[in-house]
C-alpha atoms as a PDB file:
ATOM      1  CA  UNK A   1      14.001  -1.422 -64.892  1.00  0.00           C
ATOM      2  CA  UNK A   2      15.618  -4.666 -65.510  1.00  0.00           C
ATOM      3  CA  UNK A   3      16.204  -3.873 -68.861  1.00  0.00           C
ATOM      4  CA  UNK A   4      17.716  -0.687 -68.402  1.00  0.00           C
ATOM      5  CA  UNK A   5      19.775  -2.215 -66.138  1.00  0.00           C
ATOM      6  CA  UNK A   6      21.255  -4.680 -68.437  1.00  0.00           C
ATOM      7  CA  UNK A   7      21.839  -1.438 -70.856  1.00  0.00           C
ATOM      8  CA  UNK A   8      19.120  -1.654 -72.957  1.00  0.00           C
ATOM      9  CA  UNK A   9      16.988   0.996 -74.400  1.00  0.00           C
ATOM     10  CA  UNK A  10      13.299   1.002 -73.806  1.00  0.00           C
ATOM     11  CA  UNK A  11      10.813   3.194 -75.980  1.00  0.00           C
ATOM     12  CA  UNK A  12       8.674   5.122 -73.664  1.00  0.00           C
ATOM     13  CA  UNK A  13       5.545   3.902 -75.140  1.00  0.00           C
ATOM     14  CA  UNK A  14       6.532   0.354 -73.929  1.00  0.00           C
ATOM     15  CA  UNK A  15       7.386   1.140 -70.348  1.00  0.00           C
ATOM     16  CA  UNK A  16       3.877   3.412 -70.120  1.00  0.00           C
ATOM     17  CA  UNK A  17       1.659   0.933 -71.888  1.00  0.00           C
ATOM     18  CA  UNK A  18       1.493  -2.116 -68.460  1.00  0.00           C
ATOM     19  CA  UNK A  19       1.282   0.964 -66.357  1.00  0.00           C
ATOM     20  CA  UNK A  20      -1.861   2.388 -68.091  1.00  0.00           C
ATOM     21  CA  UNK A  21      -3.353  -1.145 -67.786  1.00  0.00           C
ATOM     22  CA  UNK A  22      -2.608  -1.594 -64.546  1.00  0.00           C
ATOM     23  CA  UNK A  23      -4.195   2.076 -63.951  1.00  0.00           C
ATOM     24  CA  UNK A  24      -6.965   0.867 -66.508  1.00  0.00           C
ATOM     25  CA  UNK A  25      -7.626  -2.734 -64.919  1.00  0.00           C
ATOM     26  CA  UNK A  26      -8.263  -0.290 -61.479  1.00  0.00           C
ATOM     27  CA  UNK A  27     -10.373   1.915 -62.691  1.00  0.00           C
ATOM     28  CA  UNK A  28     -12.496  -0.853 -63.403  1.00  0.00           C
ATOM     29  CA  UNK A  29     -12.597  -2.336 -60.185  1.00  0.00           C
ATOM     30  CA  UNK A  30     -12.920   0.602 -58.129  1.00  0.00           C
ATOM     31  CA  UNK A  31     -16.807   1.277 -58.789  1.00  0.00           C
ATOM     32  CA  UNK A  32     -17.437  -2.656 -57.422  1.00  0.00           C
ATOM     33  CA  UNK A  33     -14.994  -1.465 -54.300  1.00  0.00           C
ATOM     34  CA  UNK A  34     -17.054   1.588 -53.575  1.00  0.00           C
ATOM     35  CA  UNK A  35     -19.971  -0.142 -54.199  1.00  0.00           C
ATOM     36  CA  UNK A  36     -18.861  -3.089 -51.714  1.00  0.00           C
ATOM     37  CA  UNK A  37     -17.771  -0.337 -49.088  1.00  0.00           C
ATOM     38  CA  UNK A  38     -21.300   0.990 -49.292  1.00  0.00           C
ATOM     39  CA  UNK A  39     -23.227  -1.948 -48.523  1.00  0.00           C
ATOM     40  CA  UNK A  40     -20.450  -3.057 -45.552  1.00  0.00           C
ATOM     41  CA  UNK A  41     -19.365   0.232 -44.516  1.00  0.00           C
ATOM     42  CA  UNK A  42     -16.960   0.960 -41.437  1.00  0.00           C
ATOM     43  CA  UNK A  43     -19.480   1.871 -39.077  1.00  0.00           C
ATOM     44  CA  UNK A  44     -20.713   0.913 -35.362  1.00  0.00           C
ATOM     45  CA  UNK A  45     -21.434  -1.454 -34.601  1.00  0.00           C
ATOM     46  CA  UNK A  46     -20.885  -3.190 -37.814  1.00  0.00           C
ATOM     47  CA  UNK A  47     -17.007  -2.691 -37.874  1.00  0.00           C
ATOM     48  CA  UNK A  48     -15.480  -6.224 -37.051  1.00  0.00           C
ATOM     49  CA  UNK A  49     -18.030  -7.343 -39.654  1.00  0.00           C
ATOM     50  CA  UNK A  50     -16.639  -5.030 -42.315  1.00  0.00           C
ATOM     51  CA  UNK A  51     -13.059  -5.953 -41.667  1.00  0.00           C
ATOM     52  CA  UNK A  52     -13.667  -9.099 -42.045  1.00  0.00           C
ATOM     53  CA  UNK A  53     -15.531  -8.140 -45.516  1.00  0.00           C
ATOM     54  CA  UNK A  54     -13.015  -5.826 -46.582  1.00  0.00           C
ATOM     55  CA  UNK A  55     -10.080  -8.560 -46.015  1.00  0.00           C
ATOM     56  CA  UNK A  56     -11.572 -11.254 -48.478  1.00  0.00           C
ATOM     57  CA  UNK A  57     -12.936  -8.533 -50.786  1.00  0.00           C
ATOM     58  CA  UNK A  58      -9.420  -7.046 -51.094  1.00  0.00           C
ATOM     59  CA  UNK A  59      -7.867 -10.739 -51.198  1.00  0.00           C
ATOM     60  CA  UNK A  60     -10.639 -11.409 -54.353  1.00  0.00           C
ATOM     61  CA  UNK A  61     -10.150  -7.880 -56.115  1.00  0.00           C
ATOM     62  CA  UNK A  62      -6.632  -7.903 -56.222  1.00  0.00           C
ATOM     63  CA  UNK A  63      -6.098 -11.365 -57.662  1.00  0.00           C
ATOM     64  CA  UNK A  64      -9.049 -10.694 -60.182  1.00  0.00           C
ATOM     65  CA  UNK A  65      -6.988  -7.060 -60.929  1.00  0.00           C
ATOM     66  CA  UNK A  66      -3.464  -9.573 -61.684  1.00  0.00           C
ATOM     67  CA  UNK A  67      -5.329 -11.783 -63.302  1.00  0.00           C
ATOM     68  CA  UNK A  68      -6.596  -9.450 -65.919  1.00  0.00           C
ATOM     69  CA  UNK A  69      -2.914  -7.813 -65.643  1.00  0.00           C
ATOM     70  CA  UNK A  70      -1.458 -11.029 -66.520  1.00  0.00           C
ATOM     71  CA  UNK A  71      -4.338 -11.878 -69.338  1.00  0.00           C
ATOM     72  CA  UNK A  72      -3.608  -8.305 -71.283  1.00  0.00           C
ATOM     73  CA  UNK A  73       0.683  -9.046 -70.631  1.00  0.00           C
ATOM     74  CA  UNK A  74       1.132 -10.335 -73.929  1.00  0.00           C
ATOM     75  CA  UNK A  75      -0.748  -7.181 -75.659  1.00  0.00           C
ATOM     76  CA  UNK A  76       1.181  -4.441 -73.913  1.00  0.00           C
ATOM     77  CA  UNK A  77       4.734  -5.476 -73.830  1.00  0.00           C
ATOM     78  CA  UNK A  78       4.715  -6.388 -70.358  1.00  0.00           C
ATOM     79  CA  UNK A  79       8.549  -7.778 -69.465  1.00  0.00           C
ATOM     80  CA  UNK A  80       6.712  -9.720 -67.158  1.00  0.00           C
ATOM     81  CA  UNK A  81       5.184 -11.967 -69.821  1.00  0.00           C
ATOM     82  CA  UNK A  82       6.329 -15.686 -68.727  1.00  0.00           C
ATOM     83  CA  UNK A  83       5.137 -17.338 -71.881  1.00  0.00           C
ATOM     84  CA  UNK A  84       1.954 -18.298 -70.737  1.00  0.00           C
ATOM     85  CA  UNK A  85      -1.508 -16.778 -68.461  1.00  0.00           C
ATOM     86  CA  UNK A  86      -0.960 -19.045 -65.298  1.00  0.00           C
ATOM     87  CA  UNK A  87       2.990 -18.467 -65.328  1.00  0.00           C
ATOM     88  CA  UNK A  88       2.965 -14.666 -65.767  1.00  0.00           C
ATOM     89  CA  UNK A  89       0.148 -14.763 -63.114  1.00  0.00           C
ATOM     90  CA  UNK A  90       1.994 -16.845 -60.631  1.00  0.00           C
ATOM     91  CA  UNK A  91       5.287 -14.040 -61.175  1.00  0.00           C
ATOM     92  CA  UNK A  92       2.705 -11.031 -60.868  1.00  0.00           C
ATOM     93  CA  UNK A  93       1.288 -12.378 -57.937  1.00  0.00           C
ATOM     94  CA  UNK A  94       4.539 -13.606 -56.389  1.00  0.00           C
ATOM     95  CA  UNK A  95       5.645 -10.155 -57.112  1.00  0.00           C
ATOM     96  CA  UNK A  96       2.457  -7.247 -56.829  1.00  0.00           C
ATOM     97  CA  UNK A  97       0.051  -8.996 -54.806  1.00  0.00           C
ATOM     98  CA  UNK A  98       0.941  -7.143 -51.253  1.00  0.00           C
ATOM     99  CA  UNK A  99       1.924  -3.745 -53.052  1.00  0.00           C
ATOM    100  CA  UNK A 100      -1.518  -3.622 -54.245  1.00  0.00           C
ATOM    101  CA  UNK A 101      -3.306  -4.245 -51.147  1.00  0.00           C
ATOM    102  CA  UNK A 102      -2.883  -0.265 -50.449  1.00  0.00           C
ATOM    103  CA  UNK A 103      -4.492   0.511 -53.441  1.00  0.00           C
ATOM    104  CA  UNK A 104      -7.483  -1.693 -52.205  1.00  0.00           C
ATOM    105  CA  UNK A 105      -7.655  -0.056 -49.194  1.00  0.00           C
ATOM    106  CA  UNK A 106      -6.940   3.746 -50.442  1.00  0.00           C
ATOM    107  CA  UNK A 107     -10.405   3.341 -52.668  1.00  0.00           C
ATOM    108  CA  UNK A 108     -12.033   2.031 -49.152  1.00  0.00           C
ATOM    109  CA  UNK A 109     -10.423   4.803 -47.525  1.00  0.00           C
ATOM    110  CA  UNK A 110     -12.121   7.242 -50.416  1.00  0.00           C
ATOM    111  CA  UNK A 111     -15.080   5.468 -49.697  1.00  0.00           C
ATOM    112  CA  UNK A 112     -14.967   5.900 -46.154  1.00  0.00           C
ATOM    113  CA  UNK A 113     -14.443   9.808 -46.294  1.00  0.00           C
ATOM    114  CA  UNK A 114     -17.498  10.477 -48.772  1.00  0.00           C
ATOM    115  CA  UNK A 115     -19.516   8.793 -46.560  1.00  0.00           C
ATOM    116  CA  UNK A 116     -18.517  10.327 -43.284  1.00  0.00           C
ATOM    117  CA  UNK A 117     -19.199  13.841 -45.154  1.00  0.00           C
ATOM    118  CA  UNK A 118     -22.615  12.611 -46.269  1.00  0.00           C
ATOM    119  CA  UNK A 119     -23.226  11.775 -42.400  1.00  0.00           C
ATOM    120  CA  UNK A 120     -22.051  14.567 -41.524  1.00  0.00           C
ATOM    121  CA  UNK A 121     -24.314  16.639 -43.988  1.00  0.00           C
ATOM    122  CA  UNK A 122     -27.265  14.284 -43.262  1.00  0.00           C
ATOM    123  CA  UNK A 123     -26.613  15.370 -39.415  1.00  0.00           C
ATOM    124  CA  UNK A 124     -26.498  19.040 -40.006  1.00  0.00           C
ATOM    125  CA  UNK A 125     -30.019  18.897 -42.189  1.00  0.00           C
ATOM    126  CA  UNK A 126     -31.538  17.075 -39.411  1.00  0.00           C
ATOM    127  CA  UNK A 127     -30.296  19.327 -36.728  1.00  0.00           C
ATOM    128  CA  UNK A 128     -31.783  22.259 -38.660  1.00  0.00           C
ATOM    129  CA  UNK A 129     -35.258  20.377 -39.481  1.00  0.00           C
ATOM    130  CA  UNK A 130     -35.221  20.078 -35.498  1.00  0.00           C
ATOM    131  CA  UNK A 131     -34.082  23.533 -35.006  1.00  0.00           C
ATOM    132  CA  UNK A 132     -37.214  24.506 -36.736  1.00  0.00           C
ATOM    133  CA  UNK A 133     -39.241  22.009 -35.400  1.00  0.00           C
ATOM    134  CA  UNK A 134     -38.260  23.212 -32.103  1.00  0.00           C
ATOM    135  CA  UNK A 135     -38.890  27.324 -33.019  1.00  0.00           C
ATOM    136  CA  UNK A 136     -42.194  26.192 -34.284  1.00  0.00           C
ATOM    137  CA  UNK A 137     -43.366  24.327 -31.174  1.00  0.00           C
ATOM    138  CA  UNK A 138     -41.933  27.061 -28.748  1.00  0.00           C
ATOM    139  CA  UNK A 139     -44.091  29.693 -30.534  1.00  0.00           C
ATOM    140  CA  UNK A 140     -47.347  27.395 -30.541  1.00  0.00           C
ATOM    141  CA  UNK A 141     -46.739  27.436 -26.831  1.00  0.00           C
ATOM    142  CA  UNK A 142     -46.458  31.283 -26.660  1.00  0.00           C
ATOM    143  CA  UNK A 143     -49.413  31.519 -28.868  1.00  0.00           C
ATOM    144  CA  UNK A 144     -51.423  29.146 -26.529  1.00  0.00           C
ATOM    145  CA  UNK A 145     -49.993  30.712 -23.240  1.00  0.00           C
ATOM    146  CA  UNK A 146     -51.438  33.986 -24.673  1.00  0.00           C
ATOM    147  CA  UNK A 147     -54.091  33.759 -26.636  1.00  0.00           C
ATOM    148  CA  UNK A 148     -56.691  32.752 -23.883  1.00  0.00           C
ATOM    149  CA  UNK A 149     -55.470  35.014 -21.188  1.00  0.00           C
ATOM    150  CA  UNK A 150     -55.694  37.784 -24.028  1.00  0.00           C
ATOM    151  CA  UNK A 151     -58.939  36.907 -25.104  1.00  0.00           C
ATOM    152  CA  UNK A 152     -60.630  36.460 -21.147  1.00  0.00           C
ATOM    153  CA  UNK A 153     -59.380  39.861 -20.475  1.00  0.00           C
ATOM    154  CA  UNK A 154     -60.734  41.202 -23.977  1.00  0.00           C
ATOM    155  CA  UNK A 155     -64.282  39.729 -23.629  1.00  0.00           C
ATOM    156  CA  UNK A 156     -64.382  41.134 -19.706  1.00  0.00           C
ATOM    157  CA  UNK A 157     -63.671  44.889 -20.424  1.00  0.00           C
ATOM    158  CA  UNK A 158     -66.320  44.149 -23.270  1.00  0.00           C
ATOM    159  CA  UNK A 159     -68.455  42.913 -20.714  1.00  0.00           C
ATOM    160  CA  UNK A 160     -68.024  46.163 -18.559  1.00  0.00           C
ATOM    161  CA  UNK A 161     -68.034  48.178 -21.799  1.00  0.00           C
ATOM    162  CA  UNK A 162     -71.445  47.132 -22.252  1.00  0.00           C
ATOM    163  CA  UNK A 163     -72.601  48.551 -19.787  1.00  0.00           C
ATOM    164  CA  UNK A 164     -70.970  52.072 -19.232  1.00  0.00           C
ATOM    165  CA  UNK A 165     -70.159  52.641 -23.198  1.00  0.00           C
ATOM    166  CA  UNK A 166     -72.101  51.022 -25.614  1.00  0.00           C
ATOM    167  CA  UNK A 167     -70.658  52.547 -28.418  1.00  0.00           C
ATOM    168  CA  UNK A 168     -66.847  52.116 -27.336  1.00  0.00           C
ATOM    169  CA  UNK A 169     -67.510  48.322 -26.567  1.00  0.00           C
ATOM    170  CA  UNK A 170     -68.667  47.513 -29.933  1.00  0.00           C
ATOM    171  CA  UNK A 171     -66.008  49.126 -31.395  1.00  0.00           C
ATOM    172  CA  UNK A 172     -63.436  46.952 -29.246  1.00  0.00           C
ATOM    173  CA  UNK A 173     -65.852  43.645 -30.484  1.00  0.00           C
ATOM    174  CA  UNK A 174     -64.623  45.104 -34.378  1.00  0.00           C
ATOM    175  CA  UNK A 175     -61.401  45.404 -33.341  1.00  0.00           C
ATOM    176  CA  UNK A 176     -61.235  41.915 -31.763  1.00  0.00           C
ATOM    177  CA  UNK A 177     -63.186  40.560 -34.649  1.00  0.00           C
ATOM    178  CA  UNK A 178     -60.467  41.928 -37.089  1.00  0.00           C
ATOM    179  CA  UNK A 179     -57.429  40.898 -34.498  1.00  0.00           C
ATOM    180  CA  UNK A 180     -58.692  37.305 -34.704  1.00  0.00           C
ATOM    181  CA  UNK A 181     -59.313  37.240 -38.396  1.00  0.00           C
ATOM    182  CA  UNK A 182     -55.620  38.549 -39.068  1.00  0.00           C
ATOM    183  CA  UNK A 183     -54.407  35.948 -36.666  1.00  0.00           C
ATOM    184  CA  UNK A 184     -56.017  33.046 -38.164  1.00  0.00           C
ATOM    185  CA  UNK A 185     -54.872  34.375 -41.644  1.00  0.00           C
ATOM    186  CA  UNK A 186     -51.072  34.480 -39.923  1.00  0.00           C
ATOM    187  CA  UNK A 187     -50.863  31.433 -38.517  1.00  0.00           C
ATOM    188  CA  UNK A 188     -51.582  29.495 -41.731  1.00  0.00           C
ATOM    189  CA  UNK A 189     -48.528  30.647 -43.317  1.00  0.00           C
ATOM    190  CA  UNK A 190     -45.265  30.557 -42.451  1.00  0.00           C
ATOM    191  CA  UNK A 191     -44.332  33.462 -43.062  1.00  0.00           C
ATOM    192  CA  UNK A 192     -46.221  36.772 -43.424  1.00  0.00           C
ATOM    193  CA  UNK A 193     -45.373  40.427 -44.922  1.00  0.00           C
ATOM    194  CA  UNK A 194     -44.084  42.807 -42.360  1.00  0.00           C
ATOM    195  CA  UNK A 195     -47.110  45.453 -43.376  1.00  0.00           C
ATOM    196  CA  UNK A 196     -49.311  42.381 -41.992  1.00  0.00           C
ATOM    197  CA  UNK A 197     -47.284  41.694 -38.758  1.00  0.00           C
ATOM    198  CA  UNK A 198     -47.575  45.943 -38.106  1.00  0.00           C
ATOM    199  CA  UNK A 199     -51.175  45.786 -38.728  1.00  0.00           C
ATOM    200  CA  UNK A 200     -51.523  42.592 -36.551  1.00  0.00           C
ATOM    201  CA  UNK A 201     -49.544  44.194 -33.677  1.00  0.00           C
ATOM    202  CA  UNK A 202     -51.529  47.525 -34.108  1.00  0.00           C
ATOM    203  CA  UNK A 203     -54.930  46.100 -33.503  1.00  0.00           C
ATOM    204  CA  UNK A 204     -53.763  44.247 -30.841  1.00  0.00           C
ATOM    205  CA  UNK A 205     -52.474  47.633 -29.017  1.00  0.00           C
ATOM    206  CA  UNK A 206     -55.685  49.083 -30.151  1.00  0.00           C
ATOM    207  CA  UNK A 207     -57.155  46.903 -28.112  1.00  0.00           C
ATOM    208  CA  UNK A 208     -55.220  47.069 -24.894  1.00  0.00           C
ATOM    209  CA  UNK A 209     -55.020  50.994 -25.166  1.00  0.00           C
ATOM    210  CA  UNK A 210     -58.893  50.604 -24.724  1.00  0.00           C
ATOM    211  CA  UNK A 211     -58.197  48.352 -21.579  1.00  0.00           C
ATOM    212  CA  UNK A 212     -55.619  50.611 -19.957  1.00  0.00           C
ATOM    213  CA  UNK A 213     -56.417  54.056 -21.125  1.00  0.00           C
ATOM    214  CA  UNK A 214     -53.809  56.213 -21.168  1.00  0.00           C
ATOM    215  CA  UNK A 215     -51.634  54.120 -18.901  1.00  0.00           C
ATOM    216  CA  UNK A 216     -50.362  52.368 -22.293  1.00  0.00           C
ATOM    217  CA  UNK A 217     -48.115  54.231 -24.548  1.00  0.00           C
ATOM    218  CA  UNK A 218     -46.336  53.054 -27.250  1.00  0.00           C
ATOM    219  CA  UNK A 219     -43.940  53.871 -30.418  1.00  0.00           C
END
């Protein structure tokens, strides 16, 4: 600017190049931010704590990112070359060292967002791994709530069965047989053909049309 001012051309090559190392000298710095922000993240209650981080890790970064500005001045064209390392440092510094401070804290901020989205992703996965959890334990409860009364009723019209039709009760002990087998089969997986649940459901009807008679009906 300074030498446009004063009327002066300036090849656009020269007025790019201490831009691109400035962008350059960033780029290399902003893995070790990132990497900083993950190990002292902004999170409860850690938060004073990672201010106080962030502050002398910003203070550090950005006069490490000058000094390698003012080290590669020389070898761009930089108008701010002042003859030697520690003078052109002392103007950079004088000059940058606040207006880079944002850039310190925009690659925090970066850092800050991915890993409020991988909470946040983290927190959904674990709400459906307890969702299922949760479907899982309600239906063991069902099937433990049932399952006995089912089978005390079974085994008693059996026990009647036996003695006023031989024939029909051992044909309710098959039935029961296979209804148990098909169960056990079931509740190993998790998840079973719908031709399997049907069968499953229509033995178990089978059996409770033989309890109730023709006081069950069903579709």
């Amino acid at each position: 600017v300074s030498e446009i001012v004063r009327g002066r051309p300036v090849p656009l090559e020269r007025a790019m190049t201490p831009w691109l190392a400035f962008a350059a000298l960033w780029a290399l710095f902003t893995p070790l931010v990132l990497d900083l922000h993950a190990r002292v993240p902004f999170a409860p209650p850690g938060i004073p704590r990672a201010v106080a981080v962030h502050t002398l890790g910003a203070f550090l970064i950005v006069s490490l990112q000058l000094a390698g500005l003012a080290a590669v001045a020389p070898y761009v064209g930089a108008s701010y070359f002042s003859g030697t390392w520690f003078a052109t440092f002392r103007r950079v510094a004088g000059a940058a060292f606040l207006l880079n401070i944002p850039v310190y804290v925009a690659i925090v901020g970066i850092g800050e967002i991915r890993r409020l989205a991988r909470a946040e992703r983290e927190r959904e996965a674990q709400a459906r791994t307890l969702e299922s959890l949760l479907t899982e334990a309600q239906l063991l409860t069902l099937r433990s709530q049932l399952q006995p009364h089912f089978l005390f009723n079974t085994l008693n019209t059996i026990a009647v069965l036996i003695h006023e039709d031989i024939e029909l009760a051992h044909r309710m002990v098959l039935r029961l047989g296979s209804l148990l087998r098909r169960s056990l089969e079931s509740s190993a997986k998790n998840e079973i053909s719908l031709r399997s649940e049907l069968e499953l459901v229509a033995s178990y009807l089978e059996i409770e049309r033989t309890r109730f008679g023709d006081r069950l009906a069903f579709e």
